[in-house]
PDB file of N, CA and C in Angstrom:
ATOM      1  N   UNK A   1     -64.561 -92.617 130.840  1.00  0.00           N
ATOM      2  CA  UNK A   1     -64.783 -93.946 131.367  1.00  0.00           C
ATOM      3  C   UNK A   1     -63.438 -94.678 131.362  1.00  0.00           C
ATOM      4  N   UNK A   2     -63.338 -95.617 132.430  1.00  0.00           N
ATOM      5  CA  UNK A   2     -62.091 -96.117 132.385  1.00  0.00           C
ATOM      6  C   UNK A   2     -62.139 -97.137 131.344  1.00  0.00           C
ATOM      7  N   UNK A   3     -60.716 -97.596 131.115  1.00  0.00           N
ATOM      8  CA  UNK A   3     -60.468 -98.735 129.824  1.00  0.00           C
ATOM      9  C   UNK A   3     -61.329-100.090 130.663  1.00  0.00           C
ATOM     10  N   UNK A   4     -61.102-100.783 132.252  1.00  0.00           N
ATOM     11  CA  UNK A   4     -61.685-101.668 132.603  1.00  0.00           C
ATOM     12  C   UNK A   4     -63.242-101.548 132.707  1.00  0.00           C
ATOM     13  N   UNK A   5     -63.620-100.738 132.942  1.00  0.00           N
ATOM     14  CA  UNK A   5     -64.930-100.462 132.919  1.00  0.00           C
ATOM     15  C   UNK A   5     -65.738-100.618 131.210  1.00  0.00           C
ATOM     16  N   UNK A   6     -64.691 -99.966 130.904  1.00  0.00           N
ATOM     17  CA  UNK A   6     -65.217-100.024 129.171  1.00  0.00           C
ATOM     18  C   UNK A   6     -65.284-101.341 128.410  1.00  0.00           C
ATOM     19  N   UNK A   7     -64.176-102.255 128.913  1.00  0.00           N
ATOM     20  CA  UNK A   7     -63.981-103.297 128.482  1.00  0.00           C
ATOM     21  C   UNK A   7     -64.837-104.672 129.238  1.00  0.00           C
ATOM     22  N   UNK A   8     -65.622-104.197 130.569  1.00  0.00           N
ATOM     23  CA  UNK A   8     -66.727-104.772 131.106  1.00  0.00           C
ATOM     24  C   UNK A   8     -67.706-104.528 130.344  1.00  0.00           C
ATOM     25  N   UNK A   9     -68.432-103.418 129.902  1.00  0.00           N
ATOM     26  CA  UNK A   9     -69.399-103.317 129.375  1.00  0.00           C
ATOM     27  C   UNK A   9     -69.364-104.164 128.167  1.00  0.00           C
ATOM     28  N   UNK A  10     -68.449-103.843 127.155  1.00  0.00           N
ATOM     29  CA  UNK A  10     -68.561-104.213 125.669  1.00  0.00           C
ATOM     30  C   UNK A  10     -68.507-106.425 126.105  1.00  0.00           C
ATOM     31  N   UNK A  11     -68.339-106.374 126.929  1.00  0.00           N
ATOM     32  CA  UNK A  11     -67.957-108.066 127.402  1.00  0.00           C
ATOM     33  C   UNK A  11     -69.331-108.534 127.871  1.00  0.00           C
ATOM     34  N   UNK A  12     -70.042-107.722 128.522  1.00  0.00           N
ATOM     35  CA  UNK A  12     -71.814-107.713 129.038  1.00  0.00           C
ATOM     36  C   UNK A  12     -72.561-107.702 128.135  1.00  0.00           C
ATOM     37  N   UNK A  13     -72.479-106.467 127.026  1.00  0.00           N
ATOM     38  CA  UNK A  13     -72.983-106.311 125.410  1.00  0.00           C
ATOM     39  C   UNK A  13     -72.818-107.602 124.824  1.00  0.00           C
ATOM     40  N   UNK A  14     -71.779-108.070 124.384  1.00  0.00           N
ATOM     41  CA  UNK A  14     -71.707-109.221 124.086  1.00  0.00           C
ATOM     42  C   UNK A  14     -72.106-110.455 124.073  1.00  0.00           C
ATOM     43  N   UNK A  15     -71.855-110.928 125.751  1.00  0.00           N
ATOM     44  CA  UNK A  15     -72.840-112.168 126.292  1.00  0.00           C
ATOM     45  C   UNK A  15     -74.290-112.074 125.789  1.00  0.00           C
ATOM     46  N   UNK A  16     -74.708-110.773 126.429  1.00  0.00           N
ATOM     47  CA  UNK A  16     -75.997-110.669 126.163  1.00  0.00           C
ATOM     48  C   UNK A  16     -76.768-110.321 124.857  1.00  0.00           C
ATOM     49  N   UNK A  17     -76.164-110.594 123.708  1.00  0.00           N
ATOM     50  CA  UNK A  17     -76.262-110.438 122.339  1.00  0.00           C
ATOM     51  C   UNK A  17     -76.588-111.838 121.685  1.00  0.00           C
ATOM     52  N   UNK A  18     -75.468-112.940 122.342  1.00  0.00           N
ATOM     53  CA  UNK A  18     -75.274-114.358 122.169  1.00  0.00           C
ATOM     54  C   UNK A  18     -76.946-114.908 122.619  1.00  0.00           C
ATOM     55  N   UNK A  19     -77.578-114.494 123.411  1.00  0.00           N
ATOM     56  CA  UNK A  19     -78.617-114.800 124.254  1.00  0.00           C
ATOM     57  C   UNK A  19     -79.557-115.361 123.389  1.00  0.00           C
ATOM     58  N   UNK A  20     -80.501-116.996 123.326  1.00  0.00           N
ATOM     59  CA  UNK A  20     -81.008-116.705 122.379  1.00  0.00           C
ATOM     60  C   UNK A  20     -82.714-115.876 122.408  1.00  0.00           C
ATOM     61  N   UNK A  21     -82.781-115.571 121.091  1.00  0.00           N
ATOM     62  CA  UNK A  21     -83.662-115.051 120.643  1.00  0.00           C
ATOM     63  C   UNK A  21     -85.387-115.692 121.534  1.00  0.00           C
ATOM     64  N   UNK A  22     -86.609-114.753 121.586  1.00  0.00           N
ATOM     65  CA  UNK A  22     -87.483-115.406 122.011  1.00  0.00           C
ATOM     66  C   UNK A  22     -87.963-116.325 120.896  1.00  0.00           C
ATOM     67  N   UNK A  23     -88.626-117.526 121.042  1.00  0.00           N
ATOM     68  CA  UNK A  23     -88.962-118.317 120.939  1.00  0.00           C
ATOM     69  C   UNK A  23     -87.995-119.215 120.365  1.00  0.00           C
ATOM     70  N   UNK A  24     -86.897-119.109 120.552  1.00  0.00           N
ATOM     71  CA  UNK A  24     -85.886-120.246 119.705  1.00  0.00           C
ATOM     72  C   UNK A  24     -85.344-121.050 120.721  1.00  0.00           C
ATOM     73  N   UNK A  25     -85.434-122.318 119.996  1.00  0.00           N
ATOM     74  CA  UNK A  25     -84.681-123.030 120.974  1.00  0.00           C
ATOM     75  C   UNK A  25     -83.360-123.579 120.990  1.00  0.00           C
ATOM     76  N   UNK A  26     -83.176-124.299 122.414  1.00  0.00           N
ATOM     77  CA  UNK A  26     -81.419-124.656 122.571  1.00  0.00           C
ATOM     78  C   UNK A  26     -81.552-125.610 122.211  1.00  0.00           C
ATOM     79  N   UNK A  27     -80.758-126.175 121.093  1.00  0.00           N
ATOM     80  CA  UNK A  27     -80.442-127.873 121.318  1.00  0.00           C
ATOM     81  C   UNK A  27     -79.777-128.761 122.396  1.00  0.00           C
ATOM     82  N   UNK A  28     -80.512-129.391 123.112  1.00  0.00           N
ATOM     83  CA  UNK A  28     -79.860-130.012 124.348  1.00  0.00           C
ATOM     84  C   UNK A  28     -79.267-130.950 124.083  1.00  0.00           C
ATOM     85  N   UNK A  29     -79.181-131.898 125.243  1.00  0.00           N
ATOM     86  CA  UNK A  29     -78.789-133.651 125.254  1.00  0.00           C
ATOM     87  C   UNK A  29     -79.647-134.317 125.169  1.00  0.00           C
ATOM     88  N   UNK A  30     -80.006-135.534 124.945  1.00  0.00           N
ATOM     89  CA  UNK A  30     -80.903-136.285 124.935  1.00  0.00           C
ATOM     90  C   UNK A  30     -81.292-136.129 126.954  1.00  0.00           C
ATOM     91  N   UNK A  31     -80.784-136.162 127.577  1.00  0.00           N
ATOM     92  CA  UNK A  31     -80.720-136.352 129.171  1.00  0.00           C
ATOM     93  C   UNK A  31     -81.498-135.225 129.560  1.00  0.00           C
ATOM     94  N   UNK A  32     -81.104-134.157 128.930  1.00  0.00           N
ATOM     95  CA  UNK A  32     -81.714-132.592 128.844  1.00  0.00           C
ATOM     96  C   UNK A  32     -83.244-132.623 128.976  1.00  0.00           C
ATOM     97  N   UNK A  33     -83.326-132.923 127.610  1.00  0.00           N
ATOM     98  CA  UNK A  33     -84.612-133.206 126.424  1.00  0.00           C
ATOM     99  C   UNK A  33     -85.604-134.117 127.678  1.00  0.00           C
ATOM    100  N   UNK A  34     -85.204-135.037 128.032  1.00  0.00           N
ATOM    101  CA  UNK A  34     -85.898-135.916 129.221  1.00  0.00           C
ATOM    102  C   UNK A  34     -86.489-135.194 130.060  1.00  0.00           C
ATOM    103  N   UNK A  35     -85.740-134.474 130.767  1.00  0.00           N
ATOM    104  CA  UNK A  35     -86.056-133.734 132.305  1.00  0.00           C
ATOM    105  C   UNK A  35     -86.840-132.216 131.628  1.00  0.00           C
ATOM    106  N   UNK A  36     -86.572-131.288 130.562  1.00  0.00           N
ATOM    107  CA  UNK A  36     -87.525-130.813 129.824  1.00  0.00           C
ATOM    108  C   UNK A  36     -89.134-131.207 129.693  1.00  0.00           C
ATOM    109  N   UNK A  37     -89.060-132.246 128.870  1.00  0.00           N
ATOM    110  CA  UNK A  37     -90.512-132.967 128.752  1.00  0.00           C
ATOM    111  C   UNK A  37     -91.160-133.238 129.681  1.00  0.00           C
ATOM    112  N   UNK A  38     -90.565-133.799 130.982  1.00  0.00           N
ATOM    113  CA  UNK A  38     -91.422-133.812 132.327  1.00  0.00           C
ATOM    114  C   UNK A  38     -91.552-133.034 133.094  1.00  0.00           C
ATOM    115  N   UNK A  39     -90.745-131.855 133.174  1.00  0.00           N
ATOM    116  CA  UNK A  39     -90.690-131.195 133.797  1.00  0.00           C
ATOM    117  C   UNK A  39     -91.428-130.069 133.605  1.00  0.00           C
ATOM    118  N   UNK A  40     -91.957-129.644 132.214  1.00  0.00           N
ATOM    119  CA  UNK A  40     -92.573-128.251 131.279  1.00  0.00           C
ATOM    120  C   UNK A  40     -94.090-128.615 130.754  1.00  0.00           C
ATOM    121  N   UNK A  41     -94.041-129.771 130.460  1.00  0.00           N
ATOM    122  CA  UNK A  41     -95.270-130.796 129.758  1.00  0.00           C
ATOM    123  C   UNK A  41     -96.060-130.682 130.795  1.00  0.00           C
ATOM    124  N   UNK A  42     -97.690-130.355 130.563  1.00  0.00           N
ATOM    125  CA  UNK A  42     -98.664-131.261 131.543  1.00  0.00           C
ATOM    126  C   UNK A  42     -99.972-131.205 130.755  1.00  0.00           C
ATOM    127  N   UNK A  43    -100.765-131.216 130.556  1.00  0.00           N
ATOM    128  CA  UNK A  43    -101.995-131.762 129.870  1.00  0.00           C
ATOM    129  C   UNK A  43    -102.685-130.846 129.973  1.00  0.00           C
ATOM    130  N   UNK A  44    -103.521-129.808 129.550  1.00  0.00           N
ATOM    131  CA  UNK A  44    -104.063-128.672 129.396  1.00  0.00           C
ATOM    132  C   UNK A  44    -103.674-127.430 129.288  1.00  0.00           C
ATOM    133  N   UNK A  45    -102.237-127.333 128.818  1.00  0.00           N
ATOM    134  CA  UNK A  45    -101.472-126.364 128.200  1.00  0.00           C
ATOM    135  C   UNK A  45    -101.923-125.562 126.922  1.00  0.00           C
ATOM    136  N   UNK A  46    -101.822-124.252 126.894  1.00  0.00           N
ATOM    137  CA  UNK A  46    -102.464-123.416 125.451  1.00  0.00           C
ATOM    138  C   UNK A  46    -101.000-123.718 124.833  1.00  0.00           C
ATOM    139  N   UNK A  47    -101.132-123.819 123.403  1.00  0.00           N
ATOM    140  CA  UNK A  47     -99.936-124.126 122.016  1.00  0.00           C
ATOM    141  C   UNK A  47     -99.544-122.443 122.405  1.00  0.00           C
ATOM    142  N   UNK A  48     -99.594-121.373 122.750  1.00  0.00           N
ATOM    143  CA  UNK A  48     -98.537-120.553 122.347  1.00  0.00           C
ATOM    144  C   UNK A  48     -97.650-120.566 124.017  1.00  0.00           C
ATOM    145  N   UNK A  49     -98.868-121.349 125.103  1.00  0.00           N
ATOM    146  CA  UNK A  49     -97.523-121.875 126.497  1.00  0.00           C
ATOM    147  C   UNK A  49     -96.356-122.685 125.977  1.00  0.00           C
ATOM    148  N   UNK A  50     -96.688-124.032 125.086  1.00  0.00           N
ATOM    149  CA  UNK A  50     -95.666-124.696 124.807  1.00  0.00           C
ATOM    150  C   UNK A  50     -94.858-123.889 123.966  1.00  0.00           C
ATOM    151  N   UNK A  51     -95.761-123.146 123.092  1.00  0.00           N
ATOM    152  CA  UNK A  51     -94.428-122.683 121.954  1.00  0.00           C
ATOM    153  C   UNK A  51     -93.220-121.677 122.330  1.00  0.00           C
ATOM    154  N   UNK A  52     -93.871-120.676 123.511  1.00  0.00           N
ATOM    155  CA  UNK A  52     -92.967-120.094 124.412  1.00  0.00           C
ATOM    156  C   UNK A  52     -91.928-121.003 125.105  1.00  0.00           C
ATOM    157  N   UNK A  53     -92.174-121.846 125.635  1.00  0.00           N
ATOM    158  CA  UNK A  53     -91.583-123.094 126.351  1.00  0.00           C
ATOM    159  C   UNK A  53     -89.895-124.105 125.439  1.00  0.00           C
ATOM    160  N   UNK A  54     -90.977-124.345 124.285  1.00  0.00           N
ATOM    161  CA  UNK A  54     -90.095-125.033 123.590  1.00  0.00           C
ATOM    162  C   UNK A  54     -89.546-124.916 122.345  1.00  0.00           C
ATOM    163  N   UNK A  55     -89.984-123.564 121.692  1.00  0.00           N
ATOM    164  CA  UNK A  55     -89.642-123.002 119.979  1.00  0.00           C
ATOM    165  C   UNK A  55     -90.991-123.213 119.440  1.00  0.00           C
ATOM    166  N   UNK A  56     -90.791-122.765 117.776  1.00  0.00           N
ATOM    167  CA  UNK A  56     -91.251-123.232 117.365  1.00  0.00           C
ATOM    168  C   UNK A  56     -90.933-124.760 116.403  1.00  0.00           C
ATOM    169  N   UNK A  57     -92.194-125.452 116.653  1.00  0.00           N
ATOM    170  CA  UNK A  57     -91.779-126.671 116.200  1.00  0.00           C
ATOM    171  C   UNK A  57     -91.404-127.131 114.882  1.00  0.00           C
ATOM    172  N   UNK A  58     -90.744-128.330 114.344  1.00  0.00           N
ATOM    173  CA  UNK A  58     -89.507-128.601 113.135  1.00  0.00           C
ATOM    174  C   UNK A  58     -90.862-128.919 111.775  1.00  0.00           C
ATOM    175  N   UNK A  59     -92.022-129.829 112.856  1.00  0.00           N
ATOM    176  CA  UNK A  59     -93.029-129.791 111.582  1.00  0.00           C
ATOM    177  C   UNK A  59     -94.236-130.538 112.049  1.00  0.00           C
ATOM    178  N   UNK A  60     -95.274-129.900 111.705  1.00  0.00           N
ATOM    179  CA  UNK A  60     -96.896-129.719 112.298  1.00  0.00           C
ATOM    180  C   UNK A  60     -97.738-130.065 111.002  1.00  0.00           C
ATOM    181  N   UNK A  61     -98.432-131.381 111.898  1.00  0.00           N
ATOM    182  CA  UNK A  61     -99.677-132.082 110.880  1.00  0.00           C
ATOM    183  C   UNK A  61    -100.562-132.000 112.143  1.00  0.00           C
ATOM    184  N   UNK A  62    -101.571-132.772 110.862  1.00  0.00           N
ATOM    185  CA  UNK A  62    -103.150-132.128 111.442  1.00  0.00           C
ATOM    186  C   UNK A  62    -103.759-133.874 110.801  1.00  0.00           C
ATOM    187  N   UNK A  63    -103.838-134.487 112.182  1.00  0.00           N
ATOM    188  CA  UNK A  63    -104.067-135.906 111.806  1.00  0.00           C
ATOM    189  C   UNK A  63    -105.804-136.378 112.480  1.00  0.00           C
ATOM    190  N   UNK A  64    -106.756-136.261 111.915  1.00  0.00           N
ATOM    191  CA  UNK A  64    -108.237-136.200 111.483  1.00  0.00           C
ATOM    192  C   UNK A  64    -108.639-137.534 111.731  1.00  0.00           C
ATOM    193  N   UNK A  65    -109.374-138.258 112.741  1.00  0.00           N
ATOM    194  CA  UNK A  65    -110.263-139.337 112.618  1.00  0.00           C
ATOM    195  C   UNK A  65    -111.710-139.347 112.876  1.00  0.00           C
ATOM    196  N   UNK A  66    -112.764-139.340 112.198  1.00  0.00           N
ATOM    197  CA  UNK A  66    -114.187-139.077 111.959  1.00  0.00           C
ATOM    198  C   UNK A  66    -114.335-137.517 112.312  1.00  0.00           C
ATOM    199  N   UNK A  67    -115.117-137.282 113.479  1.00  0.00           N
ATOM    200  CA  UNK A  67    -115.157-135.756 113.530  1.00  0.00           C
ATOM    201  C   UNK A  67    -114.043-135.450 115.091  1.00  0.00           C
ATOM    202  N   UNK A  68    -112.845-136.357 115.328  1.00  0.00           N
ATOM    203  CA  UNK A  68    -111.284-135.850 115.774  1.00  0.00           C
ATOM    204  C   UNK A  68    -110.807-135.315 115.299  1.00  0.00           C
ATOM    205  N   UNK A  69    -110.000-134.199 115.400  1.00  0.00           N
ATOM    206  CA  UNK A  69    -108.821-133.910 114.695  1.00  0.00           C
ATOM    207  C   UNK A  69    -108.036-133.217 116.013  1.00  0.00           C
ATOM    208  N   UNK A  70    -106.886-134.157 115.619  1.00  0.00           N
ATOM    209  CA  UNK A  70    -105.383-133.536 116.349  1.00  0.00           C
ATOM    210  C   UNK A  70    -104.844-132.743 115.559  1.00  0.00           C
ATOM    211  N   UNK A  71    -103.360-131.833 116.106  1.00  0.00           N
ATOM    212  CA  UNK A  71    -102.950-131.167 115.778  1.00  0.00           C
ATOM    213  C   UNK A  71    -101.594-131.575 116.436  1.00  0.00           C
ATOM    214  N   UNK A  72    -100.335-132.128 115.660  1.00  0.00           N
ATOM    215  CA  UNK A  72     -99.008-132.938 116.111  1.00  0.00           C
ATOM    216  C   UNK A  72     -98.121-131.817 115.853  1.00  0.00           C
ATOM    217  N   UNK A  73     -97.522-131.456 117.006  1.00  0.00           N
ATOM    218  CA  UNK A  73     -96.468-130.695 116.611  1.00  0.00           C
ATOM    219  C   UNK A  73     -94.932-131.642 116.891  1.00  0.00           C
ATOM    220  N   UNK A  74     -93.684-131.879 115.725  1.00  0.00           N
ATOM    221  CA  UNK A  74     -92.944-132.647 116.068  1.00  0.00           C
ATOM    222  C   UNK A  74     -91.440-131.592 116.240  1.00  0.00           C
ATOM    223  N   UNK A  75     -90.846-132.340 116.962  1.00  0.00           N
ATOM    224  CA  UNK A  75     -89.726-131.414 117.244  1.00  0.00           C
ATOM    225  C   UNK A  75     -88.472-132.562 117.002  1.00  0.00           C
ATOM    226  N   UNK A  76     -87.512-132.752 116.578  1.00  0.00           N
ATOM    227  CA  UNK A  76     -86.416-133.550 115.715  1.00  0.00           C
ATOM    228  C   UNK A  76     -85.363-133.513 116.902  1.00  0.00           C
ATOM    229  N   UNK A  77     -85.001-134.665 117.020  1.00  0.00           N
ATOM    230  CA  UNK A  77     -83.716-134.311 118.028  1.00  0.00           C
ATOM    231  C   UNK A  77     -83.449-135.812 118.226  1.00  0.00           C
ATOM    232  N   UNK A  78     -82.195-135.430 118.859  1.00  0.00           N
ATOM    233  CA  UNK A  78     -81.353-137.169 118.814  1.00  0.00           C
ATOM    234  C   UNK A  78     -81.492-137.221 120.678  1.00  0.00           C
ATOM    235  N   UNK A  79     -81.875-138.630 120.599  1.00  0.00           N
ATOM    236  CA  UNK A  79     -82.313-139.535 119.751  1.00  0.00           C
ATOM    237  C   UNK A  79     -83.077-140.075 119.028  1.00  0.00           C
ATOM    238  N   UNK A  80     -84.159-139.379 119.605  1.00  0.00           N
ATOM    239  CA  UNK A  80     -85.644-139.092 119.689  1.00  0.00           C
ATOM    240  C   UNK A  80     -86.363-138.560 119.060  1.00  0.00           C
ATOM    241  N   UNK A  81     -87.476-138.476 118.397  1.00  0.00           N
ATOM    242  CA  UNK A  81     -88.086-137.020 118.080  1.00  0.00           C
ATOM    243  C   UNK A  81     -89.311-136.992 118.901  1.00  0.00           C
ATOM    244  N   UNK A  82     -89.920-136.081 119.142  1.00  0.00           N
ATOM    245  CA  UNK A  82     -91.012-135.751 120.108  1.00  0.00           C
ATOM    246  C   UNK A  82     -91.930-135.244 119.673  1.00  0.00           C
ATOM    247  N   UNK A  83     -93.288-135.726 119.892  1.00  0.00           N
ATOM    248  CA  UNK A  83     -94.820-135.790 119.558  1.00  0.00           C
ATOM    249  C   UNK A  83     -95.558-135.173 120.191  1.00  0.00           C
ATOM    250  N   UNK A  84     -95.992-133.622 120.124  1.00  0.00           N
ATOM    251  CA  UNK A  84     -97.064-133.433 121.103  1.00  0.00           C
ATOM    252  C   UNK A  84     -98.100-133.028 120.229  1.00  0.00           C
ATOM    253  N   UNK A  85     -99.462-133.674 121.018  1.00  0.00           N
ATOM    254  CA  UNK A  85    -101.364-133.242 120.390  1.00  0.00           C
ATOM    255  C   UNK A  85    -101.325-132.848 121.330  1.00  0.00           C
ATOM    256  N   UNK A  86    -102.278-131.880 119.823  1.00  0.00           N
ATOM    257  CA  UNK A  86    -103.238-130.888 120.699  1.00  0.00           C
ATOM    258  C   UNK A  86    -104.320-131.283 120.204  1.00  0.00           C
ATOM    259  N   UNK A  87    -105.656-130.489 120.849  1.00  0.00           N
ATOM    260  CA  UNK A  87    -106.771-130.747 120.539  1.00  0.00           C
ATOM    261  C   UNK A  87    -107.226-129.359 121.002  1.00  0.00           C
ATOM    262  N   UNK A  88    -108.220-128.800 119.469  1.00  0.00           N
ATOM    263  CA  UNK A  88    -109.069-127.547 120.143  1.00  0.00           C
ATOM    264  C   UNK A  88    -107.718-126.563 120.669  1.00  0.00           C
ATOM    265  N   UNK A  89    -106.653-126.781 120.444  1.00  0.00           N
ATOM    266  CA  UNK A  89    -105.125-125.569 121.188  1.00  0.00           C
ATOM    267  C   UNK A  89    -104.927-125.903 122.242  1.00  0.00           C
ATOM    268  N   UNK A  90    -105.220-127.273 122.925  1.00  0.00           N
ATOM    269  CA  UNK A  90    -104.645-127.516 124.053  1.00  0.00           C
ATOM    270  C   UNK A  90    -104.269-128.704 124.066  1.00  0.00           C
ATOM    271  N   UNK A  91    -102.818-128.952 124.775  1.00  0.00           N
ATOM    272  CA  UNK A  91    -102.131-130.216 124.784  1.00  0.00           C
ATOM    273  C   UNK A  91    -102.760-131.103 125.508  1.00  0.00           C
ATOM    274  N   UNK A  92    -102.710-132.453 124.760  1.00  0.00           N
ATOM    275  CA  UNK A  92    -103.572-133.866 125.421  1.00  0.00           C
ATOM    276  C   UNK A  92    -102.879-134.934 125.680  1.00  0.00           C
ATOM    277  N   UNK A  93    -101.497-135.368 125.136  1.00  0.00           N
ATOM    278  CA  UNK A  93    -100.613-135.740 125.248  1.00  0.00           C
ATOM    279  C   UNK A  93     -99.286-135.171 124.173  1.00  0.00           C
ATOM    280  N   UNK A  94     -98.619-136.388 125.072  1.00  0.00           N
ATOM    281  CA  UNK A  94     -97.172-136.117 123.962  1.00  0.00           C
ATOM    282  C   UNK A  94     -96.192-137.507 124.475  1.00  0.00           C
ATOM    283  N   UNK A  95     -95.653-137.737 123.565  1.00  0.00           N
ATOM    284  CA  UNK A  95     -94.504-139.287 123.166  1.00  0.00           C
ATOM    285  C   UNK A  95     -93.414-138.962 122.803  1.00  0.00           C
TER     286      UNK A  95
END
């Protein structure tokens, strides 16, 4: 194999090593994070669509009123942090 050829590959190996992992996410911009949320978000989504979508989330409560219960998954980020319920495993909103 030639040295340029060789030195393409190990440079391809590389990039594609950096790649991230499934379900992890990129930390964006706040500007990012915006056009994300509207753009990926819609209201009857299954939790392992979003979790493919957006990682897994930084930290998940389970917030109960009479016989309600949500399920908040929050995700931490500047500036913002971001709120999505579920209900029953499917998204109902998010803030």
């Amino acid at each position: 194999m030639k040295p340029a050829k060789l030195i393409l590959l190990v440079a391809i190996i590389l990039l594609v090593s950096c790649a991230p992992k499934s379900g992890e996410r990129i930390r964006e911009s706040p500007a990012q994070s915006e056009n994300r949320t509207n753009e990926l978000l819609r209201p009857g989504l299954p939790m392992n669509t979003v979790r493919e979508a957006w990682g897994t989330p930084d930290k998940v409560e389970e917030n109960c009123y009479r016989d309600e219960c949500l399920i908040v998954w929050i995700y931490k980020g500047s500036p913002k942090m971001r709120y999505l319920y579920f209900e029953d495993g499917i998204l109902v909103s998010w803030q």
